[in-house]
C-alpha atoms as a PDB file:
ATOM      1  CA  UNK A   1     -42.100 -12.514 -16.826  1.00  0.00           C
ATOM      2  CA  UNK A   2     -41.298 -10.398 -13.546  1.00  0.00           C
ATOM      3  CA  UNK A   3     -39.002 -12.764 -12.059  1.00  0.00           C
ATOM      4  CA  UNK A   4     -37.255 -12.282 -15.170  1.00  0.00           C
ATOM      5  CA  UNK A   5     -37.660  -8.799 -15.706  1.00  0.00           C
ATOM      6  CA  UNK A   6     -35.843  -8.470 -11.891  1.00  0.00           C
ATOM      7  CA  UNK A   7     -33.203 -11.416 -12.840  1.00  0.00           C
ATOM      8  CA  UNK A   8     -31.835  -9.273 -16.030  1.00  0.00           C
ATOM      9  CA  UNK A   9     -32.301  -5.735 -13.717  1.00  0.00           C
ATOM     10  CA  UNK A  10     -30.558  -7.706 -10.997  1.00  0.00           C
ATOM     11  CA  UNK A  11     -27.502  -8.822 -13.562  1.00  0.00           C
ATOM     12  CA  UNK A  12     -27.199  -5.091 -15.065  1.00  0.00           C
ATOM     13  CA  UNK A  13     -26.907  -3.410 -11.690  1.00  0.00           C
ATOM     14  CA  UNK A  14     -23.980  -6.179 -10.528  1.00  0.00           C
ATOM     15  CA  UNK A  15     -22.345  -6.172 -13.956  1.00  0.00           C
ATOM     16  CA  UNK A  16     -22.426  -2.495 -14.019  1.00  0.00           C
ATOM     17  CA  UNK A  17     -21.027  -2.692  -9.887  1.00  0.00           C
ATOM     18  CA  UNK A  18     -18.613  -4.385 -10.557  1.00  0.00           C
ATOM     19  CA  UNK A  19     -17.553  -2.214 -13.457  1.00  0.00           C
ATOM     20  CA  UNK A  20     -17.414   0.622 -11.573  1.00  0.00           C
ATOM     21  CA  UNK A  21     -15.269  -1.036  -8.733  1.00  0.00           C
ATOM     22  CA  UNK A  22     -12.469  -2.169 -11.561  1.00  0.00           C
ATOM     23  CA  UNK A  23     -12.263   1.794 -12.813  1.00  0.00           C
ATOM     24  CA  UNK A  24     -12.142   2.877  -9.537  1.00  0.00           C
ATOM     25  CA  UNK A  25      -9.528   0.829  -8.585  1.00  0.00           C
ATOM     26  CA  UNK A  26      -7.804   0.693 -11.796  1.00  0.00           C
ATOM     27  CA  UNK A  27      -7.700   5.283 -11.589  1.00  0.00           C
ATOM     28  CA  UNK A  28      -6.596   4.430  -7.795  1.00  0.00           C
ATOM     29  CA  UNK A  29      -3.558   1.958  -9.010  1.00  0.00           C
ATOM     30  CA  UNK A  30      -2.183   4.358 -12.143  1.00  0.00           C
ATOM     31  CA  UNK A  31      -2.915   7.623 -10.258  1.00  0.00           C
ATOM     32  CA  UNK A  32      -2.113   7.311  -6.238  1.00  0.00           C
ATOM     33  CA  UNK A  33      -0.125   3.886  -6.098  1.00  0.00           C
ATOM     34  CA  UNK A  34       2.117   3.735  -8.793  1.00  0.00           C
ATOM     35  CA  UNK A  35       3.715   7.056  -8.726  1.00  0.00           C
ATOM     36  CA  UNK A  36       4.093   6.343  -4.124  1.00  0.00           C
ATOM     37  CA  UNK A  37       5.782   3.113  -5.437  1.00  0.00           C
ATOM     38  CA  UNK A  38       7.804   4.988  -8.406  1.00  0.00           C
ATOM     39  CA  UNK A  39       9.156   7.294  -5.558  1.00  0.00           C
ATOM     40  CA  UNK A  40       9.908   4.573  -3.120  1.00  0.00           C
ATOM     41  CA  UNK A  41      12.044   3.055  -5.736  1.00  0.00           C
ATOM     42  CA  UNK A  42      13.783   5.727  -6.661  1.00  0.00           C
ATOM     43  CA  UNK A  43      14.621   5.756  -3.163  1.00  0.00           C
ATOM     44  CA  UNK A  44      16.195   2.615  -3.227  1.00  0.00           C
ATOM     45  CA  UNK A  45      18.064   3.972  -6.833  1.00  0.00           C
ATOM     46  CA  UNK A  46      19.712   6.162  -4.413  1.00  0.00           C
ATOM     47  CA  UNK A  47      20.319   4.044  -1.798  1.00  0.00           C
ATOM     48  CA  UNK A  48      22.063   1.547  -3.960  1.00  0.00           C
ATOM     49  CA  UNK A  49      24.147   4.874  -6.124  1.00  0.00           C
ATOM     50  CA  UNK A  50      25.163   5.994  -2.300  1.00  0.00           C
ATOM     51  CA  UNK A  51      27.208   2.830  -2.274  1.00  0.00           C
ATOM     52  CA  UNK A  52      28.147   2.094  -5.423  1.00  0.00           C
ATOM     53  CA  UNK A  53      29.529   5.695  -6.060  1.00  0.00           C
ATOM     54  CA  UNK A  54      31.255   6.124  -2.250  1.00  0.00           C
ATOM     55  CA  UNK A  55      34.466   4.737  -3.821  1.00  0.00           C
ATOM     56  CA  UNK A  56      34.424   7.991  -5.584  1.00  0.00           C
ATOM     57  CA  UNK A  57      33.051  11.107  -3.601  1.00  0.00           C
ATOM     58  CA  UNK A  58      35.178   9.606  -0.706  1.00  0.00           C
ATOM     59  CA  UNK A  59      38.352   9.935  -2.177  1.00  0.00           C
ATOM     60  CA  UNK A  60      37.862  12.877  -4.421  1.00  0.00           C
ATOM     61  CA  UNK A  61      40.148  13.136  -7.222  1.00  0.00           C
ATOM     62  CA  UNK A  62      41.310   9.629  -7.295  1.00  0.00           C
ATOM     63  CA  UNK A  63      39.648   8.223  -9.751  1.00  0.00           C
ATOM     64  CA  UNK A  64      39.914   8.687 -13.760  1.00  0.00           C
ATOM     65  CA  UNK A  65      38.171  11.923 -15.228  1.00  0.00           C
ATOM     66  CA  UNK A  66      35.516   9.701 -16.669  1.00  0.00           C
ATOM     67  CA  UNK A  67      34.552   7.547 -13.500  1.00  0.00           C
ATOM     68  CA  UNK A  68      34.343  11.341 -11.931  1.00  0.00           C
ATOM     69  CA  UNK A  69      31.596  12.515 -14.721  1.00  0.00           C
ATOM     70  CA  UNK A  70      29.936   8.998 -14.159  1.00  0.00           C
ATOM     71  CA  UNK A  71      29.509   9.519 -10.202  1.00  0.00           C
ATOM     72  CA  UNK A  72      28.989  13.502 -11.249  1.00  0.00           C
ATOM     73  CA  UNK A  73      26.203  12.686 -13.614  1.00  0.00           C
ATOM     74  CA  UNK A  74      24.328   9.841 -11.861  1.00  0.00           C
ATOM     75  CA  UNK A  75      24.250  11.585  -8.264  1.00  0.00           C
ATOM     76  CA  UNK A  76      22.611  14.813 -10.224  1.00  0.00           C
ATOM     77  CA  UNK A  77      20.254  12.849 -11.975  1.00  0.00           C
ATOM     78  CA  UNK A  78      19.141  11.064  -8.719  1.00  0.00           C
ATOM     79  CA  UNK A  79      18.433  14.536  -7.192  1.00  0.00           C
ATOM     80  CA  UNK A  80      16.306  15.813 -10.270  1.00  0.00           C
ATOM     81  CA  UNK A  81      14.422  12.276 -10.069  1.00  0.00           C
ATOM     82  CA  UNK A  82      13.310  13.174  -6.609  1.00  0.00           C
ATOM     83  CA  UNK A  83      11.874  16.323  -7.098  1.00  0.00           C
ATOM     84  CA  UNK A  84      10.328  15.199 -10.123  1.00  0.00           C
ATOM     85  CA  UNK A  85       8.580  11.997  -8.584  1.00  0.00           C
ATOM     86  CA  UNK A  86       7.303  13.744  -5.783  1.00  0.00           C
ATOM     87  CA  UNK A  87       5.207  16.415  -7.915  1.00  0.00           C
ATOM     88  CA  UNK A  88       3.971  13.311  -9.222  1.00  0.00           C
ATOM     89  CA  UNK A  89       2.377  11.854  -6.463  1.00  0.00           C
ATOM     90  CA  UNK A  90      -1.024  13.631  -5.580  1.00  0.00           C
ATOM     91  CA  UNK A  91      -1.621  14.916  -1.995  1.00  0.00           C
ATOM     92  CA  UNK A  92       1.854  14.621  -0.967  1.00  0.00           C
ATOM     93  CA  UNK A  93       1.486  15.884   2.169  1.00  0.00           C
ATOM     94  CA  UNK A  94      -1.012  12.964   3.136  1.00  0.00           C
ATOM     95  CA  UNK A  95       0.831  10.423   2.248  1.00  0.00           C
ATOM     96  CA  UNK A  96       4.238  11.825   4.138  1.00  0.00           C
ATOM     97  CA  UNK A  97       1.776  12.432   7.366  1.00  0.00           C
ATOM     98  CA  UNK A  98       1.215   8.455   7.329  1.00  0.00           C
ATOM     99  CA  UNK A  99       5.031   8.214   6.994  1.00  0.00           C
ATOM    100  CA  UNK A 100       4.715   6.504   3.481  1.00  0.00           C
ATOM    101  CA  UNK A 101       7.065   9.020   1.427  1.00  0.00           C
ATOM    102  CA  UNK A 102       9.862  11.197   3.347  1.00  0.00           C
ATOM    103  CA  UNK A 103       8.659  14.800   4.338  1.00  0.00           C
ATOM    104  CA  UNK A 104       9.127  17.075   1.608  1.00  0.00           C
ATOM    105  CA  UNK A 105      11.804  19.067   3.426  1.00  0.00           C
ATOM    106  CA  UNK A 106      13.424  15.483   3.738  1.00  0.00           C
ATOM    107  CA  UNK A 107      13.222  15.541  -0.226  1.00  0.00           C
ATOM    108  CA  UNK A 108      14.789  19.171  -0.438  1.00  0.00           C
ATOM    109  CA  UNK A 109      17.700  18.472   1.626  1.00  0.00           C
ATOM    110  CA  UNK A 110      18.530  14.858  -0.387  1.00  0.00           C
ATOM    111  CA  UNK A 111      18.094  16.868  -3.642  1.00  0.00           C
ATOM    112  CA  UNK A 112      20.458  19.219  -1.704  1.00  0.00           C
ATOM    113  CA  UNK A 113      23.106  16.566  -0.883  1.00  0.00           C
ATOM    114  CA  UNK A 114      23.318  14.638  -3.736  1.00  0.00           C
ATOM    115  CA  UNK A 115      23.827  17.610  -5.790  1.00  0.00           C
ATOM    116  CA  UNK A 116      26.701  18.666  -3.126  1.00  0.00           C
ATOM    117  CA  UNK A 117      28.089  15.472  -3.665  1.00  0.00           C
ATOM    118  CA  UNK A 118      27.678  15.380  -7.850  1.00  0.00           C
ATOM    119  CA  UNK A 119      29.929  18.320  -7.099  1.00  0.00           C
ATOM    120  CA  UNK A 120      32.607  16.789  -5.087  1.00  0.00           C
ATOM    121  CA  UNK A 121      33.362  14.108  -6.704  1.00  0.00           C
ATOM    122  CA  UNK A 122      36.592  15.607  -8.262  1.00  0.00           C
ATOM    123  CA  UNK A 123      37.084  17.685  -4.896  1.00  0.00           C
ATOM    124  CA  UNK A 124      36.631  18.413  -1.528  1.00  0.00           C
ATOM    125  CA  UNK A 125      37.212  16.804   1.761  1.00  0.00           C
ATOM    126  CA  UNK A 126      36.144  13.460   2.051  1.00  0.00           C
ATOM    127  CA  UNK A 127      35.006  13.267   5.958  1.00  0.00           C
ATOM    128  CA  UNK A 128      32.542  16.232   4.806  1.00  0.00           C
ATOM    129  CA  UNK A 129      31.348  14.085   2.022  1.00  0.00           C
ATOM    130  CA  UNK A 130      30.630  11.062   3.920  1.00  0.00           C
ATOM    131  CA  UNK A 131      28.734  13.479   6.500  1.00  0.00           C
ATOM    132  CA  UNK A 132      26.395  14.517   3.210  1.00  0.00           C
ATOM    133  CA  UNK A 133      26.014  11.212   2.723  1.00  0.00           C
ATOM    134  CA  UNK A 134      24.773  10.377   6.119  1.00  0.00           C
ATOM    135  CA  UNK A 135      22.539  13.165   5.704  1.00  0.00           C
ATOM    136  CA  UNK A 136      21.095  12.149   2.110  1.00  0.00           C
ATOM    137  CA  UNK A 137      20.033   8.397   3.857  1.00  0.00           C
ATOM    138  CA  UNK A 138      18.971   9.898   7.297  1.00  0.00           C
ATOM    139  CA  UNK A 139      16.181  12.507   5.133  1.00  0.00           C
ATOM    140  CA  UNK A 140      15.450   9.306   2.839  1.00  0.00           C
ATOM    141  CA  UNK A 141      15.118   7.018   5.781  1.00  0.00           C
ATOM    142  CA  UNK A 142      17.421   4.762   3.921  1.00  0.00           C
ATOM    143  CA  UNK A 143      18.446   2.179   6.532  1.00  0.00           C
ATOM    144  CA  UNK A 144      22.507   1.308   6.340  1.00  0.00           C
ATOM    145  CA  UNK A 145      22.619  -2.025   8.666  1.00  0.00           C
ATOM    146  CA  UNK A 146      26.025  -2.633   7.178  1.00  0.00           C
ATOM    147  CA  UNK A 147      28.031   0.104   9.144  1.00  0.00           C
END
């Protein structure tokens, strides 16, 4: 009856382990990893709306009024995203230290280019906006091999 009695105590305590490990790393996955990965891919969002909308903030003025608001609207909505994924992600700071996530002064001054360039789509000199693009990628660490 003791062997048993140590058999079912035995099973309890590694049932209950192993319990305890899955909600660990379940609170671990939906509360440090996803929103890091949510932030990453945002990231490469913005890498891919860099080129995709170049056509446009590099020859401001070009293009039709509505291919303007498009390039307008997406580029501003990129820079809200960031700020908004990075409060989402707890101990920032950490995470930037290990070089995971961009700084968050890298994160300011994307935010602050892509909004400069949601602006200039319809004006502006284009060698300035291509330099605010470099700038947006270089704080991102969005590697251009292509160039």
């Amino acid at each position: 009856m003791v062997e048993f009695q140590q058999a079912a105590v035995t099973m309890a305590f590694t049932v209950l382990g192993g319990v305890a490990v899955f909600v660990v790393g379940q609170v671990l996955l939906k509360v440090v990893l996803e929103p890091v990965q949510g932030l990453r891919m945002l990231i490469g969002e913005v890498a891919d709306d860099l080129v995709f909308h170049s056509n446009v903030f590099a020859n401001p003025g070009a293009h039709s009024p509505e291919r303007e608001m498009e390039s307008s609207l997406v580029l501003r909505q990129r820079a809200t995203q960031l700020a908004a994924r990075a409060h989402l992600v707890p101990h920032y700071r950490v995470w930037a230290y290990l070089g995971i996530v961009p700084s968050l002064s890298n994160i300011a001054i994307a935010r602050e280019g892509l909004v400069y360039l949601s602006n200039a789509v319809s004006g502006g000199d284009p060698d300035t906006n291509l330099d605010k693009r470099d700038v947006v990628q270089e704080a991102l660490r969005i590697r251009d091999e292509l160039r």
